[in-house]
PDB file of N, CA and C in Angstrom:
ATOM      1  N   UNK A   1      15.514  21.813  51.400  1.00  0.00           N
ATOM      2  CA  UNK A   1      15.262  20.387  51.282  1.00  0.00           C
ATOM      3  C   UNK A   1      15.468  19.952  49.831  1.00  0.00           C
ATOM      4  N   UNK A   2      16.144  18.901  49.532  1.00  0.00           N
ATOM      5  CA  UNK A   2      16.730  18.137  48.645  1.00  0.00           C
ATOM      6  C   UNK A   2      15.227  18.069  47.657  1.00  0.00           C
ATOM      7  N   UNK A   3      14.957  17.730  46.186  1.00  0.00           N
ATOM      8  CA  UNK A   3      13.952  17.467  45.929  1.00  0.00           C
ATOM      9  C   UNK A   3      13.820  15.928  45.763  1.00  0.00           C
ATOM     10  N   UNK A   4      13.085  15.352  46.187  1.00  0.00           N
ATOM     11  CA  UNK A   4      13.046  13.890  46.307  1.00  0.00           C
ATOM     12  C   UNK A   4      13.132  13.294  44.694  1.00  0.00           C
ATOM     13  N   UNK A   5      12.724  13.790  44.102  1.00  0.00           N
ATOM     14  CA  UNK A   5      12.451  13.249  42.196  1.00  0.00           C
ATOM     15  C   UNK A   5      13.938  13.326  41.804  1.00  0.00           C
ATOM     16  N   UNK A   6      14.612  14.362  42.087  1.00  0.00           N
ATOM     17  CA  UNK A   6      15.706  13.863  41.621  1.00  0.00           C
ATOM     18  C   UNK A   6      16.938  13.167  42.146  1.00  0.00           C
ATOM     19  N   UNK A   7      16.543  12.354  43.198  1.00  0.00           N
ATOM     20  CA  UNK A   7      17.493  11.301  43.450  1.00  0.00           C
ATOM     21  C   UNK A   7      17.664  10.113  42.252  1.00  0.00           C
ATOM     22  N   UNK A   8      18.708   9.047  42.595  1.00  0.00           N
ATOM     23  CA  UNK A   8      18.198   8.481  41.830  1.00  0.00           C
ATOM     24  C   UNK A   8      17.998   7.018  42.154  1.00  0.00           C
ATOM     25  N   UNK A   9      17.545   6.259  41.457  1.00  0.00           N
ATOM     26  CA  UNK A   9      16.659   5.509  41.654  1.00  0.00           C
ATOM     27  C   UNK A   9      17.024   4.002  40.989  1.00  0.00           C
ATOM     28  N   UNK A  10      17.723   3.413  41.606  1.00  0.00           N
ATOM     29  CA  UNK A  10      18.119   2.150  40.897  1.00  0.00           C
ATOM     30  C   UNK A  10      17.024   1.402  40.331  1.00  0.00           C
ATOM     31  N   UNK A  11      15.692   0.987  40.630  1.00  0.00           N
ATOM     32  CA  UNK A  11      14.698   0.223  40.298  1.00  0.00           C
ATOM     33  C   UNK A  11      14.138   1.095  39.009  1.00  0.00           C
ATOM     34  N   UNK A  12      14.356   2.840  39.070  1.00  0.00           N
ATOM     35  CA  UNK A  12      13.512   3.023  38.050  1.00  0.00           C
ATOM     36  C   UNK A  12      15.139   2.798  37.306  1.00  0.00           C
ATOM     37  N   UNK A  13      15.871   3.003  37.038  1.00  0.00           N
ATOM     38  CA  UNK A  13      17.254   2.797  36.118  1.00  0.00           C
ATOM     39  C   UNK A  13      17.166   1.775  35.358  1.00  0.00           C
ATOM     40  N   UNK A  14      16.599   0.464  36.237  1.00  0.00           N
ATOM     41  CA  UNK A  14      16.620  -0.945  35.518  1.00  0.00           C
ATOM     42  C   UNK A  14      15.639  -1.088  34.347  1.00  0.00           C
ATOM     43  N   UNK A  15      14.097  -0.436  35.297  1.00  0.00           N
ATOM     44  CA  UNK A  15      13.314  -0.256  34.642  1.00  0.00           C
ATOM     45  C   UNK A  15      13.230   0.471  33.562  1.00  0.00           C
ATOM     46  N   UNK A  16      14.036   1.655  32.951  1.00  0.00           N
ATOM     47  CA  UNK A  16      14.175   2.181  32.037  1.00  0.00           C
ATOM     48  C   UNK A  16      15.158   1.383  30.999  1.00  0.00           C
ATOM     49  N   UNK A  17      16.648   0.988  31.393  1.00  0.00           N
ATOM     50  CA  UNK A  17      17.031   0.010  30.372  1.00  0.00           C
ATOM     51  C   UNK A  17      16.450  -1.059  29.822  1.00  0.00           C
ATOM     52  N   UNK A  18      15.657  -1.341  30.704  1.00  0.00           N
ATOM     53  CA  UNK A  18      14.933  -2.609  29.867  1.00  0.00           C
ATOM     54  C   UNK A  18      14.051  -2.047  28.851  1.00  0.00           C
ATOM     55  N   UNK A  19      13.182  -1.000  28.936  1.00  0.00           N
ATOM     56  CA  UNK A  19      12.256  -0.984  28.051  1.00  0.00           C
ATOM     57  C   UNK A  19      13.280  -0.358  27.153  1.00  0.00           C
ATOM     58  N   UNK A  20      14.592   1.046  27.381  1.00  0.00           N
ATOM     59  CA  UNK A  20      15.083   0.595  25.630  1.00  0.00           C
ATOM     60  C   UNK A  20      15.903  -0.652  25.431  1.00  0.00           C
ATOM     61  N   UNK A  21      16.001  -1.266  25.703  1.00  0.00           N
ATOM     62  CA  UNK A  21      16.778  -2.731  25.657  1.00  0.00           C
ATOM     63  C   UNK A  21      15.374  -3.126  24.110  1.00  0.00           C
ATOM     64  N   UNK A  22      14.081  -3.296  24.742  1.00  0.00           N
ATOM     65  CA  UNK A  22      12.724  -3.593  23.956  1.00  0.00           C
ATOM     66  C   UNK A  22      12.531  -3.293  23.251  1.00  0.00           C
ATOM     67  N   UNK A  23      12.497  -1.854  23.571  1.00  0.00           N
ATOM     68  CA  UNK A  23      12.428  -0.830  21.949  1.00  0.00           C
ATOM     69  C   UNK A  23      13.339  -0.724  21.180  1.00  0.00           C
ATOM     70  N   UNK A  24      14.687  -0.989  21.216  1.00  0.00           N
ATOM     71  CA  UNK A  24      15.975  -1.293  20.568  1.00  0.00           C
ATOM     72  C   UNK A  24      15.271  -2.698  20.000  1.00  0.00           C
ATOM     73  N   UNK A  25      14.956  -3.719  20.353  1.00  0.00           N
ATOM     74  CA  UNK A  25      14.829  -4.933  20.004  1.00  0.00           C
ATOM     75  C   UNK A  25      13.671  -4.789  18.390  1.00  0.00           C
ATOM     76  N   UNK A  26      12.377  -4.154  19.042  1.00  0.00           N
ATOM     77  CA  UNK A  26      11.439  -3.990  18.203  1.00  0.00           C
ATOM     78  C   UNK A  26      11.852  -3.142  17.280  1.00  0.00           C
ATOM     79  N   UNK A  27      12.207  -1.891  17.147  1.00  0.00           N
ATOM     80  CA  UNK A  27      12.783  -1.365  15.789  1.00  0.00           C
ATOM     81  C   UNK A  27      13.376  -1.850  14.905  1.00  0.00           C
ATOM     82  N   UNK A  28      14.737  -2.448  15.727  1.00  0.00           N
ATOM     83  CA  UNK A  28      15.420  -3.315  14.804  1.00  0.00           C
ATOM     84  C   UNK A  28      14.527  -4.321  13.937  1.00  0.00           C
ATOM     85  N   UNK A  29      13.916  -5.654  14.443  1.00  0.00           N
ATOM     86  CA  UNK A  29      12.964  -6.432  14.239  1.00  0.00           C
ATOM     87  C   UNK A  29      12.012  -5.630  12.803  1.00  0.00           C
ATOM     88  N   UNK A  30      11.584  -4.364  12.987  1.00  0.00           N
ATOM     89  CA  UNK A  30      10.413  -3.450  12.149  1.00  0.00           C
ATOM     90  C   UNK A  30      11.541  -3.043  11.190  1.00  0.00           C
ATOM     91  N   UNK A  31      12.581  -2.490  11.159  1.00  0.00           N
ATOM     92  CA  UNK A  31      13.292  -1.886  10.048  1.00  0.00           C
ATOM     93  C   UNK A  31      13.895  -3.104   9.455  1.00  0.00           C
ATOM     94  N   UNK A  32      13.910  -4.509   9.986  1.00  0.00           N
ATOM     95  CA  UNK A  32      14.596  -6.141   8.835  1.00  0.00           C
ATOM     96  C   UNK A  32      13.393  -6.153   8.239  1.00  0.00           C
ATOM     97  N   UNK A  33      12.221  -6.119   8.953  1.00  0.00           N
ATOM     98  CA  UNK A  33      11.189  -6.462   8.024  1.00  0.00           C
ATOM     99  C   UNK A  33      10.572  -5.442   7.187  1.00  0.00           C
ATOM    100  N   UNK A  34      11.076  -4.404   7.372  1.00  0.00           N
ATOM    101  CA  UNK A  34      10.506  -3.661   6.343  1.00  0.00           C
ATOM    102  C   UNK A  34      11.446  -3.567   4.982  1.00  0.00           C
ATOM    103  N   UNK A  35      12.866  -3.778   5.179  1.00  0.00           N
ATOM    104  CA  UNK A  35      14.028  -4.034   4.048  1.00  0.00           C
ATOM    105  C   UNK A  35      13.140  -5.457   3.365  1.00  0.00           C
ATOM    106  N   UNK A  36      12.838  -6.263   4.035  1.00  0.00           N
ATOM    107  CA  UNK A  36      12.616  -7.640   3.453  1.00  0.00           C
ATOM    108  C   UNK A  36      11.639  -7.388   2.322  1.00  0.00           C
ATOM    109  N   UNK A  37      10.805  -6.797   3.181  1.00  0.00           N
ATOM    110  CA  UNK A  37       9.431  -6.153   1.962  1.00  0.00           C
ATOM    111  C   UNK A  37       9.466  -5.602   0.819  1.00  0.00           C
ATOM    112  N   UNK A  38      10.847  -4.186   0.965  1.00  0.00           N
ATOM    113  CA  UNK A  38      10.847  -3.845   0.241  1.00  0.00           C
ATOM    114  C   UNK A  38      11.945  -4.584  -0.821  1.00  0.00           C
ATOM    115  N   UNK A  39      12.468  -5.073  -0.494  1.00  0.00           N
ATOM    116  CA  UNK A  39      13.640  -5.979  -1.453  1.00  0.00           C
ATOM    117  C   UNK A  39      12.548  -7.013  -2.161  1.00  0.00           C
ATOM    118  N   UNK A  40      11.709  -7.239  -1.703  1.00  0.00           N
ATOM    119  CA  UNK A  40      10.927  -8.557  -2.206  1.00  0.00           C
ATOM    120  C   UNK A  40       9.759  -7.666  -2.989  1.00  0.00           C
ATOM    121  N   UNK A  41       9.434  -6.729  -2.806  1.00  0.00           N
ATOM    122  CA  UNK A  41       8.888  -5.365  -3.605  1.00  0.00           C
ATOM    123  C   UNK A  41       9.283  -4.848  -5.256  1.00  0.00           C
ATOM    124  N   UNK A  42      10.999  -5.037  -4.879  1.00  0.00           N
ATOM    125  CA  UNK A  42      11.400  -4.325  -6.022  1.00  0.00           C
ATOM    126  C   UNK A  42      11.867  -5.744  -7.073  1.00  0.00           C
ATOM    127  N   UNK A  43      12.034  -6.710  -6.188  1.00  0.00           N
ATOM    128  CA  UNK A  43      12.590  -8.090  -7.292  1.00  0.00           C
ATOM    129  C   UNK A  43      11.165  -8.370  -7.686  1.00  0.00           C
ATOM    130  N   UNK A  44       9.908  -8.323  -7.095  1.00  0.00           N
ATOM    131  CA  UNK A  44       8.656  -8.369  -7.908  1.00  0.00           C
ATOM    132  C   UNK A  44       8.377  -7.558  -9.337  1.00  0.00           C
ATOM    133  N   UNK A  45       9.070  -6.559  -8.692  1.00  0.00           N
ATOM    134  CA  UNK A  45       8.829  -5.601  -9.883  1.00  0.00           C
ATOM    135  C   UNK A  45       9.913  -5.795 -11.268  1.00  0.00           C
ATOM    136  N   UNK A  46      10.948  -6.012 -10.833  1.00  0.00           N
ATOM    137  CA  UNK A  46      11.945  -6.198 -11.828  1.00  0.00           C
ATOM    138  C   UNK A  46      12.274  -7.369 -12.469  1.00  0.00           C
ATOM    139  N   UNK A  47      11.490  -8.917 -12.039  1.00  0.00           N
ATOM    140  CA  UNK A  47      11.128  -9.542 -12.539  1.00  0.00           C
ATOM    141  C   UNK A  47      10.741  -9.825 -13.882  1.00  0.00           C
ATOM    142  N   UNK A  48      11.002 -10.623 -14.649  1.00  0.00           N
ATOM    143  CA  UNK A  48       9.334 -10.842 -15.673  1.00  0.00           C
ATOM    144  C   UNK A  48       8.335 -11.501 -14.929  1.00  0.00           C
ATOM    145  N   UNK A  49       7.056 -11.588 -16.147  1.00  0.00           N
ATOM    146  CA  UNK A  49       6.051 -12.308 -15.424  1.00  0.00           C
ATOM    147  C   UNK A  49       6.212 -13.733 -15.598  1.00  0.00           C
ATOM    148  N   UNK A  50       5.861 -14.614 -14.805  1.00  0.00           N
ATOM    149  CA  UNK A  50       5.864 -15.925 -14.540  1.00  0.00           C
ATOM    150  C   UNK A  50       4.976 -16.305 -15.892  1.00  0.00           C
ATOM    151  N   UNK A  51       5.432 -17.388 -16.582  1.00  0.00           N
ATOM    152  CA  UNK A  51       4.637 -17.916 -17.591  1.00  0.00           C
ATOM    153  C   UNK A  51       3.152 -18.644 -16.851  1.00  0.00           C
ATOM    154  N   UNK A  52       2.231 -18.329 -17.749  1.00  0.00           N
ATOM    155  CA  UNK A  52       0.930 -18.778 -17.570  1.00  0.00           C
ATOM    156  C   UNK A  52       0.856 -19.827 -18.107  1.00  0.00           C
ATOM    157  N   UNK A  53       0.408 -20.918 -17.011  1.00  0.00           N
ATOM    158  CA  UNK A  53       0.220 -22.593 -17.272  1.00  0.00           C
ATOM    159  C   UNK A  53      -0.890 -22.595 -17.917  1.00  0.00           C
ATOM    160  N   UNK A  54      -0.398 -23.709 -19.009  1.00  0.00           N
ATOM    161  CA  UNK A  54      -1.428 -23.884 -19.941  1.00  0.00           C
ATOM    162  C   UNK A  54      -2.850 -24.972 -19.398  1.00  0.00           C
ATOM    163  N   UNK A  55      -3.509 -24.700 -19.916  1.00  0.00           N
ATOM    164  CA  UNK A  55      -5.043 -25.928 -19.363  1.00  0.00           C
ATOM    165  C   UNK A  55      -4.494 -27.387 -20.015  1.00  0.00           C
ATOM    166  N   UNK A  56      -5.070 -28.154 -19.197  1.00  0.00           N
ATOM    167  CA  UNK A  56      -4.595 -29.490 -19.774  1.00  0.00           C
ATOM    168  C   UNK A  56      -5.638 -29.569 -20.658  1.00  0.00           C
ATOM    169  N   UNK A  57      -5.396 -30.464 -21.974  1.00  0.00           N
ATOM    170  CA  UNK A  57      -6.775 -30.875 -22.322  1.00  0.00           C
ATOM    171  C   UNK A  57      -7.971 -31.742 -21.761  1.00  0.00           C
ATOM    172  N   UNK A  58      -8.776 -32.143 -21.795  1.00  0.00           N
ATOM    173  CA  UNK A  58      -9.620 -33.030 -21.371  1.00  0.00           C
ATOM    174  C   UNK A  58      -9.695 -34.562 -22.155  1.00  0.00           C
ATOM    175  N   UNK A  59      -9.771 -35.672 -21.702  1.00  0.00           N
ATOM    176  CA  UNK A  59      -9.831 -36.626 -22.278  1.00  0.00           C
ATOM    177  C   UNK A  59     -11.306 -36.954 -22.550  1.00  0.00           C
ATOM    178  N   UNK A  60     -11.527 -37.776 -23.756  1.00  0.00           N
ATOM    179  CA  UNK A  60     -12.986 -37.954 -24.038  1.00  0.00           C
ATOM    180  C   UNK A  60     -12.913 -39.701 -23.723  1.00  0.00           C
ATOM    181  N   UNK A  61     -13.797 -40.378 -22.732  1.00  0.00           N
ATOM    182  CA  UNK A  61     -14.572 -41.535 -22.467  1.00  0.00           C
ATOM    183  C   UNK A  61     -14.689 -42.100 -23.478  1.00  0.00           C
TER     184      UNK A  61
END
């Protein structure tokens, strides 16, 4: 007798492309945003520092 598990199975087929269809989607999505971070990481760093605004004075009444 044939083993039934390994027939195959159009519903689970679909069901499997879709979820890597998802997980293709989400990685991608996690590895832009992690370039973004780190690009915005290293121009922080290689930057100067932003000049520090001075206090206004106060006016006297």
């Amino acid at each position: 007798m044939a083993n039934p598990w390994l027939k195959k199975n159009p519903f689970m087929s679909m069901w499997l492309s879709t979820a890597n269809r998802v997980a293709g989607t989400l990685r991608g999505q996690a590895t832009a945003q992690v370039k973004r971070q780190v690009k915005a990481a290293i121009a922080e760093a290689i930057s100067p520092p932003a000049p520090k605004a001075k206090p206004k004075p106060r006016r006297k009444h």
